[in-house]
C-alpha atoms as a PDB file:
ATOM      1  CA  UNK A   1     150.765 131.443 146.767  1.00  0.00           C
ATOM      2  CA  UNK A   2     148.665 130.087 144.227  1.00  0.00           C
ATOM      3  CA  UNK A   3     145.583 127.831 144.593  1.00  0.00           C
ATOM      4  CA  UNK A   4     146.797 124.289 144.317  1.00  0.00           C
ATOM      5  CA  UNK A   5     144.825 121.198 145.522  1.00  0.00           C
ATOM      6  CA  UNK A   6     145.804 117.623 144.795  1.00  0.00           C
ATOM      7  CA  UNK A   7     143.841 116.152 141.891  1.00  0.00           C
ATOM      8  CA  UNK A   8     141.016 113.796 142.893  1.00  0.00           C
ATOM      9  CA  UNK A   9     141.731 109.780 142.630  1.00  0.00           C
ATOM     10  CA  UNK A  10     139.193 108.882 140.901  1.00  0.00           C
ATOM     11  CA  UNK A  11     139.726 111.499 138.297  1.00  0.00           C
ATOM     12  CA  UNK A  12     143.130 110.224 137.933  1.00  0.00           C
ATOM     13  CA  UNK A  13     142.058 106.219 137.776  1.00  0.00           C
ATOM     14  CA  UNK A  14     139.882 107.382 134.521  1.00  0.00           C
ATOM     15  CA  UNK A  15     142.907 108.964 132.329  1.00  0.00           C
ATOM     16  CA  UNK A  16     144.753 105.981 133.600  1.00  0.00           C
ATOM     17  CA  UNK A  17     141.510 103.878 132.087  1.00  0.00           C
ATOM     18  CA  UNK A  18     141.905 105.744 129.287  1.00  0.00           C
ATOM     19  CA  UNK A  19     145.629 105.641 128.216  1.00  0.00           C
ATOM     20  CA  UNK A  20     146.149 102.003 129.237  1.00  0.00           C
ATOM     21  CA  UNK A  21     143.112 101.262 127.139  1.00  0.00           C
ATOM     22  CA  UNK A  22     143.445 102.761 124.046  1.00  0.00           C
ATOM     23  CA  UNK A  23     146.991 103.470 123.661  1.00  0.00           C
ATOM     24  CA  UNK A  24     146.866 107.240 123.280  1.00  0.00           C
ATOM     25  CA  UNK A  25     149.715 109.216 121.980  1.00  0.00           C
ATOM     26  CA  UNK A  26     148.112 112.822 122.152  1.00  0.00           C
ATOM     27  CA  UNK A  27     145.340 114.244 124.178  1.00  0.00           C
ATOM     28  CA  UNK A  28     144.095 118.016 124.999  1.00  0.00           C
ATOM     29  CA  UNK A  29     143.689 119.075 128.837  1.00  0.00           C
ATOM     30  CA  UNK A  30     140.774 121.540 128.444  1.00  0.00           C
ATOM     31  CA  UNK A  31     140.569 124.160 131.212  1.00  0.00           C
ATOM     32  CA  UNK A  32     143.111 121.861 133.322  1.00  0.00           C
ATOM     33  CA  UNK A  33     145.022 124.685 134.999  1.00  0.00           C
ATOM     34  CA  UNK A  34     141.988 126.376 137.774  1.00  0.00           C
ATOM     35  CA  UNK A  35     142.712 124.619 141.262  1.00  0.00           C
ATOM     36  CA  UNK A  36     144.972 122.100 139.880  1.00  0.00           C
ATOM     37  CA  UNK A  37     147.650 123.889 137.638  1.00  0.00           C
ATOM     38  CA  UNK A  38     148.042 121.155 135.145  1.00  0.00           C
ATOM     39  CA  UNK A  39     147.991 118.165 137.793  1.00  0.00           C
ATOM     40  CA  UNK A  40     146.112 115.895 135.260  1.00  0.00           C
ATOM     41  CA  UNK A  41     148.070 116.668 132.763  1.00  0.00           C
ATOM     42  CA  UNK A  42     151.456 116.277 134.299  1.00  0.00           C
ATOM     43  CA  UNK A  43     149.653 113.041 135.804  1.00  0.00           C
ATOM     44  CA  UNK A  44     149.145 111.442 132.244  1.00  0.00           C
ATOM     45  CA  UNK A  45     152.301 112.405 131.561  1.00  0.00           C
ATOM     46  CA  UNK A  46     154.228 110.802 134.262  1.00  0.00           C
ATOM     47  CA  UNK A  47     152.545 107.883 133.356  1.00  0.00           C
ATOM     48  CA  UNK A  48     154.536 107.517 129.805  1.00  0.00           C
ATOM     49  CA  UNK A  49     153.797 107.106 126.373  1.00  0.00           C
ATOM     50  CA  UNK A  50     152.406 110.326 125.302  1.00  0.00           C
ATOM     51  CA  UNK A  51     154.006 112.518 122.768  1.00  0.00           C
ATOM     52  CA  UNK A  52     152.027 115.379 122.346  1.00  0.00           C
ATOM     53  CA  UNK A  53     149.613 116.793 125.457  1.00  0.00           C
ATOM     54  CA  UNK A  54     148.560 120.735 124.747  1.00  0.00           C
ATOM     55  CA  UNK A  55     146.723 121.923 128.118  1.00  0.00           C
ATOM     56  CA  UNK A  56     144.295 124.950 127.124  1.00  0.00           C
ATOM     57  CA  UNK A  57     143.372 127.573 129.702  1.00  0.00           C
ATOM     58  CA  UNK A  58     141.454 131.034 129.857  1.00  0.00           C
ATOM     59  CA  UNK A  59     144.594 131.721 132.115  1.00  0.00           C
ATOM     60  CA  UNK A  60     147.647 129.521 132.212  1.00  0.00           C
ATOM     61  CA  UNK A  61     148.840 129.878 135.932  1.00  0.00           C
ATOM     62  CA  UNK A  62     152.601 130.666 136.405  1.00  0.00           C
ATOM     63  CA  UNK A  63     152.684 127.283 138.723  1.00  0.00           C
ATOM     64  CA  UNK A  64     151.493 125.683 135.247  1.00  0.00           C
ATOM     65  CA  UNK A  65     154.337 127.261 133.643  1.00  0.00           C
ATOM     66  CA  UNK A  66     156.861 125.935 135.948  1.00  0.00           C
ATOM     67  CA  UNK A  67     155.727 122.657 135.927  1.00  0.00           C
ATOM     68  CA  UNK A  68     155.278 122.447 132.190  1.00  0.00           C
ATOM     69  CA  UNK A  69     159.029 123.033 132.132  1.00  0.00           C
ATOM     70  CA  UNK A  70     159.795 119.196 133.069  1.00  0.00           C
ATOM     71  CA  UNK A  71     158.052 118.165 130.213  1.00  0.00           C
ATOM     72  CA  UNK A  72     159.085 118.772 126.782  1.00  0.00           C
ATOM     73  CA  UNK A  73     155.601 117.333 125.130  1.00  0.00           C
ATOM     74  CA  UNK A  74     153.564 119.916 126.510  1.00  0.00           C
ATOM     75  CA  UNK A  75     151.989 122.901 124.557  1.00  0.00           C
ATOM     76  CA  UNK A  76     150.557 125.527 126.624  1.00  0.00           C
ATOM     77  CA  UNK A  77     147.890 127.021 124.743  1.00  0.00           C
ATOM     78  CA  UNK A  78     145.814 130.238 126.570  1.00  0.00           C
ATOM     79  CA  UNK A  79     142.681 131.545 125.095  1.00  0.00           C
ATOM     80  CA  UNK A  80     138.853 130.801 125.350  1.00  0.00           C
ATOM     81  CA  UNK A  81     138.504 126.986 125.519  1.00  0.00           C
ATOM     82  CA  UNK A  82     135.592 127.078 122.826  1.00  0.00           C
ATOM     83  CA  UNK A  83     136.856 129.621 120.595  1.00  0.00           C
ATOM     84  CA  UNK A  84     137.202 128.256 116.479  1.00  0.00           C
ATOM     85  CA  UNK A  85     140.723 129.867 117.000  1.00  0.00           C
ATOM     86  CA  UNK A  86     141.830 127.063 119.975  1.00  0.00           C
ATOM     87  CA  UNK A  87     140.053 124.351 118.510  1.00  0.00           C
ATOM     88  CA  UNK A  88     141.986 124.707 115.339  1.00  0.00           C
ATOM     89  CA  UNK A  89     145.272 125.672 117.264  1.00  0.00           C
ATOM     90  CA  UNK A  90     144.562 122.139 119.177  1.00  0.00           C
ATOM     91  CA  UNK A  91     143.941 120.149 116.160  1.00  0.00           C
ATOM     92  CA  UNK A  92     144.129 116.761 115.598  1.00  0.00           C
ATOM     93  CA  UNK A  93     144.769 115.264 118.928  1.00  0.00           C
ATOM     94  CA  UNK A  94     143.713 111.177 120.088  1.00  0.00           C
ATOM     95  CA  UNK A  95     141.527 112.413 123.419  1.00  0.00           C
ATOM     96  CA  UNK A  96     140.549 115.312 125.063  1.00  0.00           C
ATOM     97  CA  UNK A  97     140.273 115.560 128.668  1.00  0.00           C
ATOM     98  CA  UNK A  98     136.879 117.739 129.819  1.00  0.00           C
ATOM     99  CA  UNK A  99     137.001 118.070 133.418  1.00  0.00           C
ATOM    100  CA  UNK A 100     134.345 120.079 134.838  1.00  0.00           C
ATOM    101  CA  UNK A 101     134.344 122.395 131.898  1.00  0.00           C
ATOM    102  CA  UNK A 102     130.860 121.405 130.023  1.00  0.00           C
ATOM    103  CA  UNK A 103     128.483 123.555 132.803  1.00  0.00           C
ATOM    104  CA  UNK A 104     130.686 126.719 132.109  1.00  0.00           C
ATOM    105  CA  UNK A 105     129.946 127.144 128.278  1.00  0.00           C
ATOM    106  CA  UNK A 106     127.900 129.859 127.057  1.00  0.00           C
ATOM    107  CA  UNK A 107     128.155 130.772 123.529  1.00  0.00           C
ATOM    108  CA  UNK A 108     129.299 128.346 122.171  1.00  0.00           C
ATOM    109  CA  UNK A 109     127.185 126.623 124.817  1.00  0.00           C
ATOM    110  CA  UNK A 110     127.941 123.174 125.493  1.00  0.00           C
ATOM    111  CA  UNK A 111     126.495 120.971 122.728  1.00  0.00           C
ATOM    112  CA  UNK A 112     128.150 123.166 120.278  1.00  0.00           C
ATOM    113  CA  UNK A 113     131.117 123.176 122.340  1.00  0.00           C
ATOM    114  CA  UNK A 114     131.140 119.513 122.115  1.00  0.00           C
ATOM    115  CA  UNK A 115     130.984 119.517 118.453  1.00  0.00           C
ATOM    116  CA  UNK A 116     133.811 121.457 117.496  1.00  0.00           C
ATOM    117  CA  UNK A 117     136.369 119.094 119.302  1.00  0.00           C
ATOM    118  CA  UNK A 118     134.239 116.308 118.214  1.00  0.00           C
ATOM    119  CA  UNK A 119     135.895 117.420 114.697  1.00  0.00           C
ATOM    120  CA  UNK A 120     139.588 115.659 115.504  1.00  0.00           C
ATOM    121  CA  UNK A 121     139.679 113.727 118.872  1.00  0.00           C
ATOM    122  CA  UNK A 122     138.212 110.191 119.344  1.00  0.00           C
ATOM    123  CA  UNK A 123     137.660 110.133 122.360  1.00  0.00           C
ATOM    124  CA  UNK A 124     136.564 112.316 124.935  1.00  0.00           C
ATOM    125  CA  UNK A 125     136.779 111.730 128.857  1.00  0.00           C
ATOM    126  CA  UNK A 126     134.532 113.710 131.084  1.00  0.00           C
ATOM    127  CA  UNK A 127     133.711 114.723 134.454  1.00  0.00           C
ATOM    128  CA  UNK A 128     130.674 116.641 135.077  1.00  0.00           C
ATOM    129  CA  UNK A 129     128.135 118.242 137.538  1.00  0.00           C
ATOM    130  CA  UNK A 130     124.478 116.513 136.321  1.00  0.00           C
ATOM    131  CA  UNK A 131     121.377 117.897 137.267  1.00  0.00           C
ATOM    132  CA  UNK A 132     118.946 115.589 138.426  1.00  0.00           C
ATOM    133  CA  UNK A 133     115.868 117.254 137.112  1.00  0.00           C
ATOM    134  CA  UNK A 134     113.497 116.537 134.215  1.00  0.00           C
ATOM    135  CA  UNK A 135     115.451 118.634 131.584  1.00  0.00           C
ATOM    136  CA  UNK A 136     118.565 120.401 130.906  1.00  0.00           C
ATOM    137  CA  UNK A 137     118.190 123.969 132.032  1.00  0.00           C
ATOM    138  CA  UNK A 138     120.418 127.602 132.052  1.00  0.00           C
ATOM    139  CA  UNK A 139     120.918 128.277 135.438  1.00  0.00           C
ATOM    140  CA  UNK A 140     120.589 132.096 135.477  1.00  0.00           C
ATOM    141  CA  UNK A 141     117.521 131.543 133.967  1.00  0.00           C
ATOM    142  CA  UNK A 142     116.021 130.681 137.674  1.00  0.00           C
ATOM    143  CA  UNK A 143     115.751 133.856 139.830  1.00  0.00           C
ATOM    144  CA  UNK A 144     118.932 134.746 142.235  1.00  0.00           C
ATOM    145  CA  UNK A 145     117.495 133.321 145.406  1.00  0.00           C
ATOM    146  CA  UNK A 146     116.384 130.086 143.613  1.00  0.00           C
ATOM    147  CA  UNK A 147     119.794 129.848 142.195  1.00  0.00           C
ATOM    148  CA  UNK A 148     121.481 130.455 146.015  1.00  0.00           C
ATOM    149  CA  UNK A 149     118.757 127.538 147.095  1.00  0.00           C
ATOM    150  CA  UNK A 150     119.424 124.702 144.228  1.00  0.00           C
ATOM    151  CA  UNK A 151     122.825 125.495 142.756  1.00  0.00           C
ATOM    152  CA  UNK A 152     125.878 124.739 144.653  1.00  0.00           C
ATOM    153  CA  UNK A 153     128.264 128.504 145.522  1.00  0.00           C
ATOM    154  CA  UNK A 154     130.081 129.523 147.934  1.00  0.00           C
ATOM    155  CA  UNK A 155     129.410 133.273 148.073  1.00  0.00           C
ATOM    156  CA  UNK A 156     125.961 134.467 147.820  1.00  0.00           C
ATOM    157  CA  UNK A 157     126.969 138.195 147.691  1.00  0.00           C
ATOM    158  CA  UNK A 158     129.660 136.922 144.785  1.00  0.00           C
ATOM    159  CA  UNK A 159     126.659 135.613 143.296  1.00  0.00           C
ATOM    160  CA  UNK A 160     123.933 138.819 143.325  1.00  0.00           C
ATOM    161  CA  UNK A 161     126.750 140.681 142.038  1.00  0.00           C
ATOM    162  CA  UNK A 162     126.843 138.947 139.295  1.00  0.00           C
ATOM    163  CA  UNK A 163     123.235 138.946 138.757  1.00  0.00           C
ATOM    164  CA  UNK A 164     123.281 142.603 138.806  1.00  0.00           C
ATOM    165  CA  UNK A 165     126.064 142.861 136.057  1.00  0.00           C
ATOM    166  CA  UNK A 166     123.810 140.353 133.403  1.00  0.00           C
ATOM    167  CA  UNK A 167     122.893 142.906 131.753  1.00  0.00           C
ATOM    168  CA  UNK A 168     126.363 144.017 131.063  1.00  0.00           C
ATOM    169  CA  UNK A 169     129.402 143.128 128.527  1.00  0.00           C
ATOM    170  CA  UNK A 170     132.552 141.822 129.701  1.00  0.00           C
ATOM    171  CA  UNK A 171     135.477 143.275 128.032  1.00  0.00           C
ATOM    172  CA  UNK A 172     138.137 140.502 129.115  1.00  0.00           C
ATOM    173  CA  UNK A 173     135.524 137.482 127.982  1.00  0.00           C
ATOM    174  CA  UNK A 174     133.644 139.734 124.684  1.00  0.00           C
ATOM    175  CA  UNK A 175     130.290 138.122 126.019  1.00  0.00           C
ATOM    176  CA  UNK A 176     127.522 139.488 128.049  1.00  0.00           C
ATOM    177  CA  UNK A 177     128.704 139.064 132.059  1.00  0.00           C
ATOM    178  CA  UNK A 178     125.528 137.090 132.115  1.00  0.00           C
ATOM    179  CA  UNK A 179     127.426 134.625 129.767  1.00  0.00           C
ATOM    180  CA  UNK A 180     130.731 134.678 131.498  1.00  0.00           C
ATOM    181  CA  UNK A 181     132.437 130.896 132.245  1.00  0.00           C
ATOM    182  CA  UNK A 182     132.903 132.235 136.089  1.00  0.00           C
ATOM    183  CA  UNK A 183     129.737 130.352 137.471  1.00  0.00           C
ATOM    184  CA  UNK A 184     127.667 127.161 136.962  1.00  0.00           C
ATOM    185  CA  UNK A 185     126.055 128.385 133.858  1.00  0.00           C
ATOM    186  CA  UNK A 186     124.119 124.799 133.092  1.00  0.00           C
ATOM    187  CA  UNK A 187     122.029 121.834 134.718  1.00  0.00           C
ATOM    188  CA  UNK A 188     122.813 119.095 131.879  1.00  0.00           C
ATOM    189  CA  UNK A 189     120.771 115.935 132.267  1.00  0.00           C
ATOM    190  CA  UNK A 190     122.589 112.823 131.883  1.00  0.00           C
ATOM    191  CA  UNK A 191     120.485 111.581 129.679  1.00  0.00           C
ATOM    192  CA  UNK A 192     121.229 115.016 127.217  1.00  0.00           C
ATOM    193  CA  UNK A 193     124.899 114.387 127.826  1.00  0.00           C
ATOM    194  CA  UNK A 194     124.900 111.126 126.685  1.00  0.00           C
ATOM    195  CA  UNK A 195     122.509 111.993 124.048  1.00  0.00           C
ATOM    196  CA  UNK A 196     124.365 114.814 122.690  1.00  0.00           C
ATOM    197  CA  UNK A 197     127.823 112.063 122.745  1.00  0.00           C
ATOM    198  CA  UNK A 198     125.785 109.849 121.115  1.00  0.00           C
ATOM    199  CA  UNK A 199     124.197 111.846 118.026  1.00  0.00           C
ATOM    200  CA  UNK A 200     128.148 113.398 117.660  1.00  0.00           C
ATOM    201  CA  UNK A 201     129.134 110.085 116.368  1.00  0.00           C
ATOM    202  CA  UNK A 202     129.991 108.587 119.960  1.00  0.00           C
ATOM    203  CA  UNK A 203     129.169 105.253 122.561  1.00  0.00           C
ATOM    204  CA  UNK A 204     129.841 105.224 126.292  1.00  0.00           C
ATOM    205  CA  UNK A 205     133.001 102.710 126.902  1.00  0.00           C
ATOM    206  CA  UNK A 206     132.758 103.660 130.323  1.00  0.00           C
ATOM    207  CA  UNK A 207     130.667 105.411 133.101  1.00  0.00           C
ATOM    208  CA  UNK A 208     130.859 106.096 136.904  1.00  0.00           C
ATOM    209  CA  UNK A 209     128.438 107.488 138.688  1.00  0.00           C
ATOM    210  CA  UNK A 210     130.146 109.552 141.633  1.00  0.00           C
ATOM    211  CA  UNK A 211     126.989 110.087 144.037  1.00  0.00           C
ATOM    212  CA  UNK A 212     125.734 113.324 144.903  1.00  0.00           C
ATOM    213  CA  UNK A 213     128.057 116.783 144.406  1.00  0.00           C
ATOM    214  CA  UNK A 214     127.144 118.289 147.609  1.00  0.00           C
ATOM    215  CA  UNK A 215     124.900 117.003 150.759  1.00  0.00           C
ATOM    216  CA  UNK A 216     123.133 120.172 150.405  1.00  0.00           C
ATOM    217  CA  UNK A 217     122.619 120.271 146.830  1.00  0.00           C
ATOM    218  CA  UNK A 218     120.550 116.969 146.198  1.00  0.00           C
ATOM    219  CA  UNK A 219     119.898 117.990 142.631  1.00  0.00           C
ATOM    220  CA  UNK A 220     123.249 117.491 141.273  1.00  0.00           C
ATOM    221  CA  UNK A 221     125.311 113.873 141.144  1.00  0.00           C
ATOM    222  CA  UNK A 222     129.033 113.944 139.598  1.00  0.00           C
ATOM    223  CA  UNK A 223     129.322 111.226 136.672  1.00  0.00           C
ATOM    224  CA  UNK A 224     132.868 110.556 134.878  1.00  0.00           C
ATOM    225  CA  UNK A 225     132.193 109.348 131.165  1.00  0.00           C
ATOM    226  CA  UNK A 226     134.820 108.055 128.844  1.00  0.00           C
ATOM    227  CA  UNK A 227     133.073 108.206 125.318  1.00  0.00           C
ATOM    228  CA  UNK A 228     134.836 106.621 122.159  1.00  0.00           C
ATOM    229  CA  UNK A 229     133.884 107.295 118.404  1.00  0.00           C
ATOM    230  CA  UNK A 230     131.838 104.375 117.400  1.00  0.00           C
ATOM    231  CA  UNK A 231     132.989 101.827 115.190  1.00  0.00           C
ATOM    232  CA  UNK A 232     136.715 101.748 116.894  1.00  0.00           C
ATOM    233  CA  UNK A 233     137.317  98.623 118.891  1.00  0.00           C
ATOM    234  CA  UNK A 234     135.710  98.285 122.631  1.00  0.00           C
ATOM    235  CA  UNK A 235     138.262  97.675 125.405  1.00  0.00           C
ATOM    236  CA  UNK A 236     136.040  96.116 128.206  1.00  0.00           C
ATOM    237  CA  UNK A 237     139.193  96.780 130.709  1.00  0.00           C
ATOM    238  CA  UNK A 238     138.487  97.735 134.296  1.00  0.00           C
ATOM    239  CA  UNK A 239     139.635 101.236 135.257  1.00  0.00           C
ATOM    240  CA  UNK A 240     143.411 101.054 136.512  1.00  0.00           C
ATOM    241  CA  UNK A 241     143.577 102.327 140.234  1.00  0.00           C
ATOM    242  CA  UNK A 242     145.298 105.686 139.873  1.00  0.00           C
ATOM    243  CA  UNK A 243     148.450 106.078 142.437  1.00  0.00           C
ATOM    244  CA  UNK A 244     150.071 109.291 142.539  1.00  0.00           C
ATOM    245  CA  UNK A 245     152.276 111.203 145.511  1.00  0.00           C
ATOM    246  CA  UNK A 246     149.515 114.274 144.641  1.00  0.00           C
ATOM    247  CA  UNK A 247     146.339 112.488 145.747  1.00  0.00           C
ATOM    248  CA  UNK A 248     144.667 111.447 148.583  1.00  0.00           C
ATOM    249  CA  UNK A 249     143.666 107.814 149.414  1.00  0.00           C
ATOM    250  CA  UNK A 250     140.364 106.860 147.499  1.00  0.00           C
ATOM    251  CA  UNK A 251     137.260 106.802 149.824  1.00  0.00           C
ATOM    252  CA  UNK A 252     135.456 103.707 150.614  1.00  0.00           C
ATOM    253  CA  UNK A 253     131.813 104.065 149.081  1.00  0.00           C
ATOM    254  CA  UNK A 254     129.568 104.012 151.041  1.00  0.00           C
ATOM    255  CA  UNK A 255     127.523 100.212 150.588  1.00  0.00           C
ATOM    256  CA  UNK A 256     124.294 101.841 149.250  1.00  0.00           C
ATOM    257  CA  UNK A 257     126.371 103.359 146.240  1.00  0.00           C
ATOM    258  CA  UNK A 258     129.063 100.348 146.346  1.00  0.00           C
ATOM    259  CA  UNK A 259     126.777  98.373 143.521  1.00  0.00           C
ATOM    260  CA  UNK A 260     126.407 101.562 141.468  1.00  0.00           C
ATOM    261  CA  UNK A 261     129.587 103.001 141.050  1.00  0.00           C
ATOM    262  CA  UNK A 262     131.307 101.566 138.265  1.00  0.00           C
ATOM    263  CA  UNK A 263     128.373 100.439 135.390  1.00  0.00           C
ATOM    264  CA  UNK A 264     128.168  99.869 132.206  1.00  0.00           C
ATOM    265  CA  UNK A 265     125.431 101.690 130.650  1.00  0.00           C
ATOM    266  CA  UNK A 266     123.351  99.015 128.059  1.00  0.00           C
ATOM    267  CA  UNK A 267     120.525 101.560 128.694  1.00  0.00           C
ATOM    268  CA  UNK A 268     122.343 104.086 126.259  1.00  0.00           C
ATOM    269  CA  UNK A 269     122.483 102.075 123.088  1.00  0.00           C
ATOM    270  CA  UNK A 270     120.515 103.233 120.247  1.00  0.00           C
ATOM    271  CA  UNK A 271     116.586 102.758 120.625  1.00  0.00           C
ATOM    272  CA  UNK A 272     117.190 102.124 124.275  1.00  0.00           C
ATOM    273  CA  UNK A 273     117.664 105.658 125.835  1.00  0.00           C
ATOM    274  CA  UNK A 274     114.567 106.853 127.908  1.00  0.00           C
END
């Protein structure tokens, strides 16, 4: 039985954000099949108005398969998310959907990553892992037992394996195993996320910040970003609550992050980041 979990509410409520907002016709699922096999995806989907949705994947999951079946807009595309190859087999598309994807790419690492879809799509809709420190940094650059202390796993042994194989080339991914999309590979900064949107041609339309990842990882909060080419209209709609038979109730947040969670960020504008 494969790994399926329902997709996340508040993951949901942002695509809904996004096609309700800006009318979009064609969009790009990027890594959308691990855990999920498609759910956001087959989510947008179900929601109507989309012609054209391609869902890329190292591995497209036979689950995927089966599901993409009911849908006769959907491309399944498998192949290295970053390679020049799937960007140009994606092409032209109105949005690209980049769920918890950016902290995985090595090579091309995840600025460059960004700007090779940043090519064709208009806007981009992200969830991501943020680290909290000063500065963007490469994760296996800290030593394995800082790594086990300040990056969220869930198998330390899994984990010095791995650091024992860096030195070695993985056949199945042509990249070092130190490079390998397996594990958290970056800490991005919000600030360089935003930055790196921004100097791509990009504003922030939208921004959540989603409170810390883990209670035992305080250096990394979750953020959902919805970032539109600059000089297309703004849309200052609020996020459409996301209902769907595949996903729990939303959480009440707690009242300390209640005032924070939904912001618009003036900070970001040109001149004004710090």
């Amino acid at each position: 039985m494969p790994f399926d979990q329902p997709i996340k509410l508040h993951k949901a409520a942002v695509i809904d954000h996004a096609l309700a907002s800006y009318g979009l016709r064609s969009f790009v699922d990027l890594g959308g099949c691990w855990g999920v096999n498609g759910g956001y995806t087959f989510h947008a989907l179900q929601r109507g108005g989309v012609e054209r949705a391609v869902l890329v994947d190292g591995d497209i999951t036979d689950l995927t398969r089966k599901r993409a079946a009911d849908f006769g807009q959907v491309e399944l595309l498998e192949g290295a998310l970053g390679d020049e190859k799937t960007v140009k087999q994606v092409g032209q598309v109105d949005a690209a959907i980049m769920y918890d994807i950016l902290l995985h790419q090595v090579n091309p690492d995840w600025t460059d990553f960004l700007a090779r879809y940043a090519e064709n799509i208009d806007t981009i809709v992200i969830h991501n892992q943020c680290w909290l420190g000063p500065e963007t940094v490469r994760f296996p650059d800290f030593p394995v037992d800082e790594y086990l202390r300040r990056v969220f796993h869930t198998n330390p042994d899994r984990l010095r394996e791995w650091y024992d194989r860096h030195g070695d080339f993985h056949d199945g991914q042509q990249k070092p195993w130190r490079d390998v999309h397996n594990f958290w590979q970056w800490g991005i900064t919000e600030k360089d996320l935003v930055g790196a949107l921004w100097d791509l041609g990009y504003r922030i339309d939208y921004f959540f910040n989603g409170g810390l990842f883990h209670p035992d990882f305080d250096e990394i909060e979750v953020i959902s970003v919805i970032a539109r080419r600059r000089g297309l209209p703004y849309v200052p709609a609020p996020a459409v609550q996301a209902t769907t038979a595949s996903a729990p109730p939303a959480p009440v947040p707690p009242a300390s992050r209640a005032g924070r969670a939904i912001r618009r960020v003036a900070r970001y504008a040109p001149g004004n980041r710090t």
